[in-house]
C-alpha atoms as a PDB file:
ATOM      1  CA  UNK A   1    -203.198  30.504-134.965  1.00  0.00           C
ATOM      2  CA  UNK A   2    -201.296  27.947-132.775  1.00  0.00           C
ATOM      3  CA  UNK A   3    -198.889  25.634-134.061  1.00  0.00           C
ATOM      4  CA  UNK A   4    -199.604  21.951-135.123  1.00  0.00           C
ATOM      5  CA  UNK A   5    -196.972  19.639-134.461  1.00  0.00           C
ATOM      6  CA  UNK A   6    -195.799  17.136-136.155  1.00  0.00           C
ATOM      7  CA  UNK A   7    -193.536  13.978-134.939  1.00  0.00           C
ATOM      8  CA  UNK A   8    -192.251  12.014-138.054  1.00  0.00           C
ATOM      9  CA  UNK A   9    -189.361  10.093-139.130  1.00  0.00           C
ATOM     10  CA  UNK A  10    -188.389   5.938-139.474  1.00  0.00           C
ATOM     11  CA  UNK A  11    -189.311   3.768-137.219  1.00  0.00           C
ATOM     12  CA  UNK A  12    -185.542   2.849-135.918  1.00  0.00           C
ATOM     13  CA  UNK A  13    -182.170   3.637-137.359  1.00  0.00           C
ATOM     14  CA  UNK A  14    -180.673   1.412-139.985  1.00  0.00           C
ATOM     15  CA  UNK A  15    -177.585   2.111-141.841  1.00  0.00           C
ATOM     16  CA  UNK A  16    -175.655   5.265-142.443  1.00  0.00           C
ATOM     17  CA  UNK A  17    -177.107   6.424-145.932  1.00  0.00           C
ATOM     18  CA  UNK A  18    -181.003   5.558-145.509  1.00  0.00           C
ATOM     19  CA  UNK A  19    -180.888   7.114-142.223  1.00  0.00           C
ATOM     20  CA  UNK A  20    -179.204  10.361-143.427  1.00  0.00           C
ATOM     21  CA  UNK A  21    -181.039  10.456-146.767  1.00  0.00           C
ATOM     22  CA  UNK A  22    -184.401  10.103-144.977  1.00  0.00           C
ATOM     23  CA  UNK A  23    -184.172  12.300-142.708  1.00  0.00           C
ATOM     24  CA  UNK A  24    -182.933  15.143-145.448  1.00  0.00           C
ATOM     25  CA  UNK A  25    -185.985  14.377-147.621  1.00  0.00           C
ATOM     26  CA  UNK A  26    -188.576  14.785-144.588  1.00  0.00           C
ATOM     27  CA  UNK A  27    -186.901  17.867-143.181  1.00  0.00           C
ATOM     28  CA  UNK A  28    -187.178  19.167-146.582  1.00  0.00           C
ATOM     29  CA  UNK A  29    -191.029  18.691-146.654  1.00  0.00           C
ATOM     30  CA  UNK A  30    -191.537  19.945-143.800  1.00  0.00           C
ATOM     31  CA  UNK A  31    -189.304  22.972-144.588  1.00  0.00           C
ATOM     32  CA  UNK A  32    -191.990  23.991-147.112  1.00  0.00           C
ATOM     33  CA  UNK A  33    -194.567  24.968-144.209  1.00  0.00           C
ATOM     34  CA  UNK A  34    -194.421  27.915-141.390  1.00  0.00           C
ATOM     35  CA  UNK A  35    -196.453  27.200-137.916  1.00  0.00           C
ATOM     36  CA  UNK A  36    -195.701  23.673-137.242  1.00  0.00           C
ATOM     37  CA  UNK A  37    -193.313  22.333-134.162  1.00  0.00           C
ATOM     38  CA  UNK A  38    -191.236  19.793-135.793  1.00  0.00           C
ATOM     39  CA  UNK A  39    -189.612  16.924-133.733  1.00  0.00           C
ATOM     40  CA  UNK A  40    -187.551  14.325-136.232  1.00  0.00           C
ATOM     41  CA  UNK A  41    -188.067  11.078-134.612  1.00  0.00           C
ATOM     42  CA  UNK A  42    -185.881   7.817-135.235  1.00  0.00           C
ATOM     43  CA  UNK A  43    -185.433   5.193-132.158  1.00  0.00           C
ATOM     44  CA  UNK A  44    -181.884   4.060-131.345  1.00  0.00           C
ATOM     45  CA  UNK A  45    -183.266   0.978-130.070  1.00  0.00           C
ATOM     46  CA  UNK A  46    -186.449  -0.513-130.307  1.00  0.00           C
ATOM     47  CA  UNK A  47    -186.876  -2.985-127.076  1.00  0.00           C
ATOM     48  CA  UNK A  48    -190.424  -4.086-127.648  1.00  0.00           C
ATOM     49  CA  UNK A  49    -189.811  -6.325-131.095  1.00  0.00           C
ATOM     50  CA  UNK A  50    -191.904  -9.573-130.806  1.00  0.00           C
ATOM     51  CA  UNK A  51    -189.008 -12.037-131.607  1.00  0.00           C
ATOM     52  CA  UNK A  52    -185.110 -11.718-130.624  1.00  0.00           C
ATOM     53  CA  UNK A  53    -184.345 -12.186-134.197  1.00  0.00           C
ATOM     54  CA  UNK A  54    -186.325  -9.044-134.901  1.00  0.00           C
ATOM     55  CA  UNK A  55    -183.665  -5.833-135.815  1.00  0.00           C
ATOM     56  CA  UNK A  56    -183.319  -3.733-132.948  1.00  0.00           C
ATOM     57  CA  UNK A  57    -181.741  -0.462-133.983  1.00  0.00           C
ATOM     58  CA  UNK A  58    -177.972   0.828-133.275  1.00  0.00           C
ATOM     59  CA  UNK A  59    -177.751   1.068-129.949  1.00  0.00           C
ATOM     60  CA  UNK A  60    -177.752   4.662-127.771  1.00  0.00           C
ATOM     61  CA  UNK A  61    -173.946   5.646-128.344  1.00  0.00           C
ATOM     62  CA  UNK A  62    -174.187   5.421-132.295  1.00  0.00           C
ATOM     63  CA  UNK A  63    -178.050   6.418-132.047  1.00  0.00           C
ATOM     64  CA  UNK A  64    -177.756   9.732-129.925  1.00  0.00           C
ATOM     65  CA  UNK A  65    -174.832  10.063-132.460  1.00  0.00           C
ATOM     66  CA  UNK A  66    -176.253  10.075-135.245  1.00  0.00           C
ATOM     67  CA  UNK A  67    -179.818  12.203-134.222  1.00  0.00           C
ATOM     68  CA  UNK A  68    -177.456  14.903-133.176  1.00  0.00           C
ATOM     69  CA  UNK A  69    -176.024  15.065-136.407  1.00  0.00           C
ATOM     70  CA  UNK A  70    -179.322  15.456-137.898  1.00  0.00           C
ATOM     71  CA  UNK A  71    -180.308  18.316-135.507  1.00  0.00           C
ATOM     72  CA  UNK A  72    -177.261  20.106-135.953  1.00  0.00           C
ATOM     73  CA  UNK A  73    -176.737  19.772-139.651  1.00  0.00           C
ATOM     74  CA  UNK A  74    -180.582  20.734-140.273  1.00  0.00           C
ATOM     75  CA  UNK A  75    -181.363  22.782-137.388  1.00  0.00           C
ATOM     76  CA  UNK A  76    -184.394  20.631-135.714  1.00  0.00           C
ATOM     77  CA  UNK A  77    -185.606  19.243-132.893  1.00  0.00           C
ATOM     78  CA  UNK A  78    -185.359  15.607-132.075  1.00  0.00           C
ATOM     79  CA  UNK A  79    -186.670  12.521-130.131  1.00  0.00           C
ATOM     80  CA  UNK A  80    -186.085   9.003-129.571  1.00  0.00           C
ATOM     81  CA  UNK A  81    -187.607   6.812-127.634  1.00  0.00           C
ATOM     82  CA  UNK A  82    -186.151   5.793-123.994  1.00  0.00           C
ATOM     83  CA  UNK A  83    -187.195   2.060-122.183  1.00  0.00           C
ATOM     84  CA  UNK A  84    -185.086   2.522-118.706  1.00  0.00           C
ATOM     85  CA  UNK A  85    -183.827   4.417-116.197  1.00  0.00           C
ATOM     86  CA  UNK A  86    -180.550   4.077-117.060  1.00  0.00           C
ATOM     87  CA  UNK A  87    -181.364   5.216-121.223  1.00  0.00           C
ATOM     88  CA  UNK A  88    -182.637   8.554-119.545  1.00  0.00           C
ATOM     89  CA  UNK A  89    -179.812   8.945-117.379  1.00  0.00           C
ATOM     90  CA  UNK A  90    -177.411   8.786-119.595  1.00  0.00           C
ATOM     91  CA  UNK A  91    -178.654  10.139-122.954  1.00  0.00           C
ATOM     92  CA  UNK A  92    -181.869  12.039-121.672  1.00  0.00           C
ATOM     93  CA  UNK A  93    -180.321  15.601-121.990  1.00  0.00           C
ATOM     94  CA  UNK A  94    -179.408  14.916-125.448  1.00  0.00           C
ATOM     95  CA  UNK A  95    -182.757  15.256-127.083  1.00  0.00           C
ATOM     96  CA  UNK A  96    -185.721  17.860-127.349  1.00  0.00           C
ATOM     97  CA  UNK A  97    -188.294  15.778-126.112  1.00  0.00           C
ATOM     98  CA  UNK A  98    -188.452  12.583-124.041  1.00  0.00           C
ATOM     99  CA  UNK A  99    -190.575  10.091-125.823  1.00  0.00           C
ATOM    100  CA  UNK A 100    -192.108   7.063-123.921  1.00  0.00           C
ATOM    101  CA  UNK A 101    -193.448   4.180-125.184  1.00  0.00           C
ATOM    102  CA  UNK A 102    -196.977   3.048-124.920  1.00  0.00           C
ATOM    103  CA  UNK A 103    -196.637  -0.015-123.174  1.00  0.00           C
ATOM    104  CA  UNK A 104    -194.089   1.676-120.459  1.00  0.00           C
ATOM    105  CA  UNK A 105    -196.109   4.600-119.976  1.00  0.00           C
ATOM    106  CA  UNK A 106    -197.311   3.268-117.054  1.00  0.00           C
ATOM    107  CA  UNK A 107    -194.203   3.105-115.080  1.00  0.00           C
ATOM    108  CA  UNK A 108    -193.753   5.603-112.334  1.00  0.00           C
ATOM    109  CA  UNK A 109    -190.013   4.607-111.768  1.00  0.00           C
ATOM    110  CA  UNK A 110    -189.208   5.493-115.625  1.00  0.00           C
ATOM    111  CA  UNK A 111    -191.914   8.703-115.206  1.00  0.00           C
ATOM    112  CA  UNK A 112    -190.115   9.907-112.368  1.00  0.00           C
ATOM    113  CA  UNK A 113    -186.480  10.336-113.787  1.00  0.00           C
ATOM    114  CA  UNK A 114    -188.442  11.725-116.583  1.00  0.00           C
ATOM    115  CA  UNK A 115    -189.661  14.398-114.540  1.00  0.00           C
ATOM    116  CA  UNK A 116    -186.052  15.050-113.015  1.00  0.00           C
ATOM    117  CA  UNK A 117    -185.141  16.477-116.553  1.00  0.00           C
ATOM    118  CA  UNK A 118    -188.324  18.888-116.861  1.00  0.00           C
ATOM    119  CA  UNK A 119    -187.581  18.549-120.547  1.00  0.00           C
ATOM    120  CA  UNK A 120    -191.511  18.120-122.763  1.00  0.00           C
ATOM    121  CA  UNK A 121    -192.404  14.626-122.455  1.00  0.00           C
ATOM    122  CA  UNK A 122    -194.372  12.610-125.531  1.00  0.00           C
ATOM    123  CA  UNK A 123    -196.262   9.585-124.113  1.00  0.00           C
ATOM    124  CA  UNK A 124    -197.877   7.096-126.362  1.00  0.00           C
ATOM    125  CA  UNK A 125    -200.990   6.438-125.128  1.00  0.00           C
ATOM    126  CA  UNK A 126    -201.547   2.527-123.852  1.00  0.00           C
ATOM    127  CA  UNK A 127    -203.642   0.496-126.046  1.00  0.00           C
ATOM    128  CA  UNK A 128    -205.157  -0.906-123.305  1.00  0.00           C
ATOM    129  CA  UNK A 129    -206.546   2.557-121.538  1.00  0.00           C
ATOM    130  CA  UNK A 130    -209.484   3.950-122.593  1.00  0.00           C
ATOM    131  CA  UNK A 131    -209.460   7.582-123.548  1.00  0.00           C
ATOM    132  CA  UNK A 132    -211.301   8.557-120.007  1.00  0.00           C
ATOM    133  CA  UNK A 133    -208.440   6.947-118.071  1.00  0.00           C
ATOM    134  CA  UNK A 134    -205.049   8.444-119.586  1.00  0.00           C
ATOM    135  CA  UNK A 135    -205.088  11.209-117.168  1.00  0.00           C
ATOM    136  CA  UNK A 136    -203.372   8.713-115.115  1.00  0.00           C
ATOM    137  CA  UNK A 137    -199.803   8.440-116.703  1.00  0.00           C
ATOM    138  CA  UNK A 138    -200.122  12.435-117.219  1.00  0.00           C
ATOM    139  CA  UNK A 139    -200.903  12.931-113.714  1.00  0.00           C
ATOM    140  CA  UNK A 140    -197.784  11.346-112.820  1.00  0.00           C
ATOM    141  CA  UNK A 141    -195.737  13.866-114.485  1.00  0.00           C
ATOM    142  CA  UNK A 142    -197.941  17.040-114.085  1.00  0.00           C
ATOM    143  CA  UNK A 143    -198.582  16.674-110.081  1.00  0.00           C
ATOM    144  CA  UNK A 144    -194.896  16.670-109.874  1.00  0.00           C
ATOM    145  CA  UNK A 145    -193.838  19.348-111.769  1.00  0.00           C
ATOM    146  CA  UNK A 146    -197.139  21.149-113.730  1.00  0.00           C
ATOM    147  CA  UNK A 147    -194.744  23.324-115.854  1.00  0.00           C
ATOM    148  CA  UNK A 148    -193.828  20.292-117.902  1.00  0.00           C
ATOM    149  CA  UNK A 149    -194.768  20.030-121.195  1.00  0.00           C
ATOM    150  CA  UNK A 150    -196.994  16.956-121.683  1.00  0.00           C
ATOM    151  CA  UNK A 151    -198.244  15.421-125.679  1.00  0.00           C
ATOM    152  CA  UNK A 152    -199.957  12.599-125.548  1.00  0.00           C
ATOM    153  CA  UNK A 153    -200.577  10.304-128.466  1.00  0.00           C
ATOM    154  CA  UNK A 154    -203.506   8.294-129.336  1.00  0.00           C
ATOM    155  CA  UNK A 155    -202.288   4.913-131.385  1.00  0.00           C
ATOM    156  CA  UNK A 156    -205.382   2.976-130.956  1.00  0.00           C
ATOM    157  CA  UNK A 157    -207.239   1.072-128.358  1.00  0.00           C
ATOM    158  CA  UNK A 158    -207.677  -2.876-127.761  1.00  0.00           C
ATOM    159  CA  UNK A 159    -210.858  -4.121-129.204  1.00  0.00           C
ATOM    160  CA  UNK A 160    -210.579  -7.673-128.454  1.00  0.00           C
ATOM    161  CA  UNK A 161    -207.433  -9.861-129.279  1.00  0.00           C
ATOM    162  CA  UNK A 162    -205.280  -8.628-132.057  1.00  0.00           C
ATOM    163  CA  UNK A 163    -207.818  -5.992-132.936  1.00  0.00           C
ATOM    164  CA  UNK A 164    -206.472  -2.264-132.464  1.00  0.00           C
ATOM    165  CA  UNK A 165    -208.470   0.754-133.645  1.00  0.00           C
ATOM    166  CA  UNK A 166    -208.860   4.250-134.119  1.00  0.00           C
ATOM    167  CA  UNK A 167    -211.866   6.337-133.069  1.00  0.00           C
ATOM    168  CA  UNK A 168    -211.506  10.058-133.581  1.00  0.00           C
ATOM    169  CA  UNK A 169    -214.361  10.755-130.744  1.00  0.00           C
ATOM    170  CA  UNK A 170    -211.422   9.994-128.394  1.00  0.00           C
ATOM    171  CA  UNK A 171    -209.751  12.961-129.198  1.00  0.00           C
ATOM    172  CA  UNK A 172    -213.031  15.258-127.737  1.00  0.00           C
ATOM    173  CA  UNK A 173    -212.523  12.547-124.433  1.00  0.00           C
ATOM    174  CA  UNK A 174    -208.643  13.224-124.192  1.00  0.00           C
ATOM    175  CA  UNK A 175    -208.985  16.738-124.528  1.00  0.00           C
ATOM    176  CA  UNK A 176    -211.698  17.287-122.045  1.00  0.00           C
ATOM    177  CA  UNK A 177    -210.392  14.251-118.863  1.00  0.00           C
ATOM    178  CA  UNK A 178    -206.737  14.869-118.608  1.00  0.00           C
ATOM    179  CA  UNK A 179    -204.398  17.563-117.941  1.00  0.00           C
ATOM    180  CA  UNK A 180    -201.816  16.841-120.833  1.00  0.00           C
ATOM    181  CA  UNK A 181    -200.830  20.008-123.289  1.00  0.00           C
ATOM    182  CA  UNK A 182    -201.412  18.522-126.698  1.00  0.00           C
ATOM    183  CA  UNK A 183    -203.286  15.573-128.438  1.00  0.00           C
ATOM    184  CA  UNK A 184    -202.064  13.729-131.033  1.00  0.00           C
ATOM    185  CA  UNK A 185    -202.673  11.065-133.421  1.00  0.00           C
ATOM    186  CA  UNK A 186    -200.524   8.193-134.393  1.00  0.00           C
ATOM    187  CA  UNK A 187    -201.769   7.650-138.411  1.00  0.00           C
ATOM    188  CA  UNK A 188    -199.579   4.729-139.133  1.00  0.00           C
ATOM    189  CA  UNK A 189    -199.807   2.353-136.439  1.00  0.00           C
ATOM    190  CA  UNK A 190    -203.820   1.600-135.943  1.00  0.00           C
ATOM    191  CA  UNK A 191    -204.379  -1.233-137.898  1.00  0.00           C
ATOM    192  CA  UNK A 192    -206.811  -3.154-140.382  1.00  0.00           C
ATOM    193  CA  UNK A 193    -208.618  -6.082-140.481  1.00  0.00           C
ATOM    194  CA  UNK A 194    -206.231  -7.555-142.076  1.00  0.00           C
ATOM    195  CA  UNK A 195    -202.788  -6.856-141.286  1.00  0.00           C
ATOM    196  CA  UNK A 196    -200.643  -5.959-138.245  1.00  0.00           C
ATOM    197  CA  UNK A 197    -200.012  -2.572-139.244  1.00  0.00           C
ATOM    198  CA  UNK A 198    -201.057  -1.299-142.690  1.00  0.00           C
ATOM    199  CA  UNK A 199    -200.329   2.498-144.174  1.00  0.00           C
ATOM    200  CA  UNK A 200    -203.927   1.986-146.862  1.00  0.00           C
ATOM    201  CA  UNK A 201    -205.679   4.157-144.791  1.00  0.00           C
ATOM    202  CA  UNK A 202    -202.911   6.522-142.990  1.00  0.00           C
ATOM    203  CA  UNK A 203    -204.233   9.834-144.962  1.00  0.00           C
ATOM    204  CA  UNK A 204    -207.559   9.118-143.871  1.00  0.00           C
ATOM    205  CA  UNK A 205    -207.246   8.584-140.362  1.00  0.00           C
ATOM    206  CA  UNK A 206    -205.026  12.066-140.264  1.00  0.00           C
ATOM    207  CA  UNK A 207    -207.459  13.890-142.096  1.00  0.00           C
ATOM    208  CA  UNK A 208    -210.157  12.975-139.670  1.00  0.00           C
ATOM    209  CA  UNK A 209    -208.629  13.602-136.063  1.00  0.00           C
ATOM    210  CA  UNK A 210    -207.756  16.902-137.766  1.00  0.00           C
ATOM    211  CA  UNK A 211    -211.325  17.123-138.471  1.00  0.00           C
ATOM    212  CA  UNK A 212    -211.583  16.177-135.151  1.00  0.00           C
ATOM    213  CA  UNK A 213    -209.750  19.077-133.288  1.00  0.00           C
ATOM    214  CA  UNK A 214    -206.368  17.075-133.094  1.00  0.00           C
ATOM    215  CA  UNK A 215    -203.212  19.064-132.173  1.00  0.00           C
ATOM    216  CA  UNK A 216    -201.150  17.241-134.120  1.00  0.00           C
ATOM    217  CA  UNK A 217    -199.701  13.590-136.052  1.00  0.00           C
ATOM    218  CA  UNK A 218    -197.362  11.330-135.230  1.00  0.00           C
ATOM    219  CA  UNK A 219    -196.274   9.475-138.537  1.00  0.00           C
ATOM    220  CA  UNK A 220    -193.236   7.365-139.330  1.00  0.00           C
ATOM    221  CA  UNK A 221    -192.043   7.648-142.675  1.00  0.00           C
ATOM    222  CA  UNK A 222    -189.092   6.012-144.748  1.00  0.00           C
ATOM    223  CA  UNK A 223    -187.211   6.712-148.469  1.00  0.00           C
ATOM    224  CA  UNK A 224    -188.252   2.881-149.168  1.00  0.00           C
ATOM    225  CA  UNK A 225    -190.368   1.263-146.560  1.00  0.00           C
ATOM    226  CA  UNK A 226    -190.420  -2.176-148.504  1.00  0.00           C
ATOM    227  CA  UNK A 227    -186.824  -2.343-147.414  1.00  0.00           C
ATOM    228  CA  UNK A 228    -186.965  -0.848-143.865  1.00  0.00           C
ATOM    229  CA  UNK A 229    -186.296  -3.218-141.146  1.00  0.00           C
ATOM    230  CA  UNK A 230    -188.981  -2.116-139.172  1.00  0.00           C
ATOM    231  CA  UNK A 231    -192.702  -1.688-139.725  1.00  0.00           C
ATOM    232  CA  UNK A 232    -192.236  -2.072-143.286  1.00  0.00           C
ATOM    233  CA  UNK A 233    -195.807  -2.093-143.851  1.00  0.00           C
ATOM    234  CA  UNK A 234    -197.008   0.837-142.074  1.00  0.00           C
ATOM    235  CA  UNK A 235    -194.171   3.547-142.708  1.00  0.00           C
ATOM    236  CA  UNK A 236    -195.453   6.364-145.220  1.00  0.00           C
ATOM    237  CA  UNK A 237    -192.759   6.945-148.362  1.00  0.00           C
ATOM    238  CA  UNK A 238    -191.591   9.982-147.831  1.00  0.00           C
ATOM    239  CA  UNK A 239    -193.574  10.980-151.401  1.00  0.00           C
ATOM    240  CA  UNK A 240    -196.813   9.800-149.656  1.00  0.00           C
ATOM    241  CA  UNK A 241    -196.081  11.927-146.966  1.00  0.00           C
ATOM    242  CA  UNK A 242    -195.188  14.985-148.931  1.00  0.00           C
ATOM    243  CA  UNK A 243    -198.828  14.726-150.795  1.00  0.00           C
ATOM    244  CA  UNK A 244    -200.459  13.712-147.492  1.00  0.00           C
ATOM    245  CA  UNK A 245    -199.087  16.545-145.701  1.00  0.00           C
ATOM    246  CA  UNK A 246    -200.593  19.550-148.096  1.00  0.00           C
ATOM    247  CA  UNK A 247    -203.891  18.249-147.036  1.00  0.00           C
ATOM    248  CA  UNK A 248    -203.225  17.810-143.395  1.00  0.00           C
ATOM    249  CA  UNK A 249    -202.183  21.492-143.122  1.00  0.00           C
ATOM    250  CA  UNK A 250    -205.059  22.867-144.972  1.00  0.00           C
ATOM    251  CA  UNK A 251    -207.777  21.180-143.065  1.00  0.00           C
ATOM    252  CA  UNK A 252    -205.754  21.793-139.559  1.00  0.00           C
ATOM    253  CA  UNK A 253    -205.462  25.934-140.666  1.00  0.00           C
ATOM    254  CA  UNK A 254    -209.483  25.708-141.706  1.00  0.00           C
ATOM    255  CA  UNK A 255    -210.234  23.788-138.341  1.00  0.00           C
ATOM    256  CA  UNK A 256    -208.029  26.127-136.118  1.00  0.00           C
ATOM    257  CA  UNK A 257    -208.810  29.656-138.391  1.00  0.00           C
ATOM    258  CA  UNK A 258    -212.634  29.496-137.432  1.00  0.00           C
END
C-alpha cells in the first residue's frame, strides 16, 4: 500500500516554547502510525498577511534555525514556505521540500530557481485556477526537469468575492489533467459562510477527499490555537488532530487496500 502523506504543523513560528512544544506533541502523533511521509511544516515568515501590523514570523536565520532543530532532535522531514528568489537561494538546501505559496505559484522566476535545487516541490494550488488548469504551474517544473517530485495542494477555489470552497470532485480533475506526483488537500483553510477561515468542519472535509482518492492532508495545527498569532481560527489543537487523525488513516488504508 503506498504511503499517505501528511504536511502539518503551525501556521508560522512564534516563540521558543510553543514552537518546540508543538512540534513534540504532533511528531508524537504521528509517531503512532507506519506508512505515512511526514513533512513538519512551520513558516519562518509569512509575507502574504493582509495588514503590516499583522505578525509575520521570525525571520529565515532564526526560522531555518529553529526547523533544523526540530528535524534533527526528532528525526523528520521539514518545510517552510519560500516568497523570493533570494529565500531559496540562500536557505533552499536547508529543508526537505520546497513549499510555494498559492498566490506565487504562478511565478516562473521563483519556479525556476526552484527547479535548480531538484529538491520535491509542494505547490499550493491558486484559488483562482480551476482544477482543469493547474497543470500549468506543474508544467513549469516538470518540462524542466520531470524527475522532480511535484505535490500539489488543493485549498479551495474562488466562488465569487470572499467566498472560497472545497469540492472533493476536484481531486478526480487534478489527478486525471496534470502531471504532478501527489494530490492533496488543505482541511483547514477552505472556509465557511461565515468566517475567514474556520476549523468546524476540518474532519469532515479530510474524511471526504480521502473518500475521494486524495493522496494526502495538509493541516496546520497548534498546542493552543486561541493564542496563536496566526490563523487562530482555523489551526486544529493538536488533541483534535490526534482524534481526527485515527479516522483519516483508517478510511485512507480502506480506500487504498481495495
Amino acid at each position: 500500500m503506498k504511503n499517505m502523506t501528511l504536511i502539518c504543523g503551525p501556521c508560522v513560528i512564534e516563540d521558543e516554547y510553543l514552537f518546540y512544544k508543538t512540534a513534540e506533541e504532533i511528531i508524537e502523533i504521528v509517531s503512532e502510525y507506519e506508512n505515512i511521509d511526514f513533512y513538519f511544516k512551520a513558516s519562518c515568515v509569512k509575507d502574504n498577511r493582509t495588514n503590516n501590523e499583522n505578525y509575520i514570523g521570525v525571520g529565515f536565520d532564526r526560522g531555518i534555525e529553529m526547523l533544523l532543530n526540530v528535524q534533527s532532535r526528532f528525526n523528520v522531514n521539514i518545510t517552510t514556505d519560500f516568497h523570493t528568489e533570494t529565500q531559496i537561494k540562500e536557505y533552499g538546501s536547508n529543508v526537505d521540500l520546497i513549499q510555494i505559496p498559492a498566490f506565487l505559484s504562478m511565478q516562473s522566476s521563483l519556479i525556476n530557481e526552484v527547479v535548480k535545487l531538484t529538491k520535491p516541490v509542494h505547490l499550493k494550488k491558486p484559488q483562482f485556477l480551476s482544477p482543469g488548469n493547474i497543470h500549468k504551474p506543474v508544467s513549469k517544473i516538470k518540462d524542466q526537469n520531470p524527475n522532480i517530485q511535484v505535490m500539489m495542494t488543493d485549498r479551495g477555489t474562488m466562488f465569487g468575492y470572499d467566498s472560497v470552497m472545497f469540492d472533493p470532485r476536484h481531486i478526480r480533475k487534478m489527478k486525471e489533467t496534470y502531471k504532478a506526483d501527489k494530490v492533496l488537500i488543505d482541511i483547514t483553510h477552505p472556509q465557511n459562510h461565515s468566517k475567514v477561515y474556520d476549523r468546524t468542519y476540518a474532519r469532515d472535509l479530510g474524511m471526504a477527499a480521502l473518500a475521494c482518492d486524495v493522496d494526502g492532508l495538509f493541516i496546520e495545527s497548534h498546542v493552543v490555537p486561541e493564542q496563536a498569532l496566526c490563523d487562530a481560527d482555523s489551526q486544529l489543537r493538536t488533541m483534535q488532530l490526534k482524534m481526527y487523525l485515527k479516522s483519516f488513516i483508517e478510511l485512507y488504508r480502506f480506500i487504498n487496500d481495495r
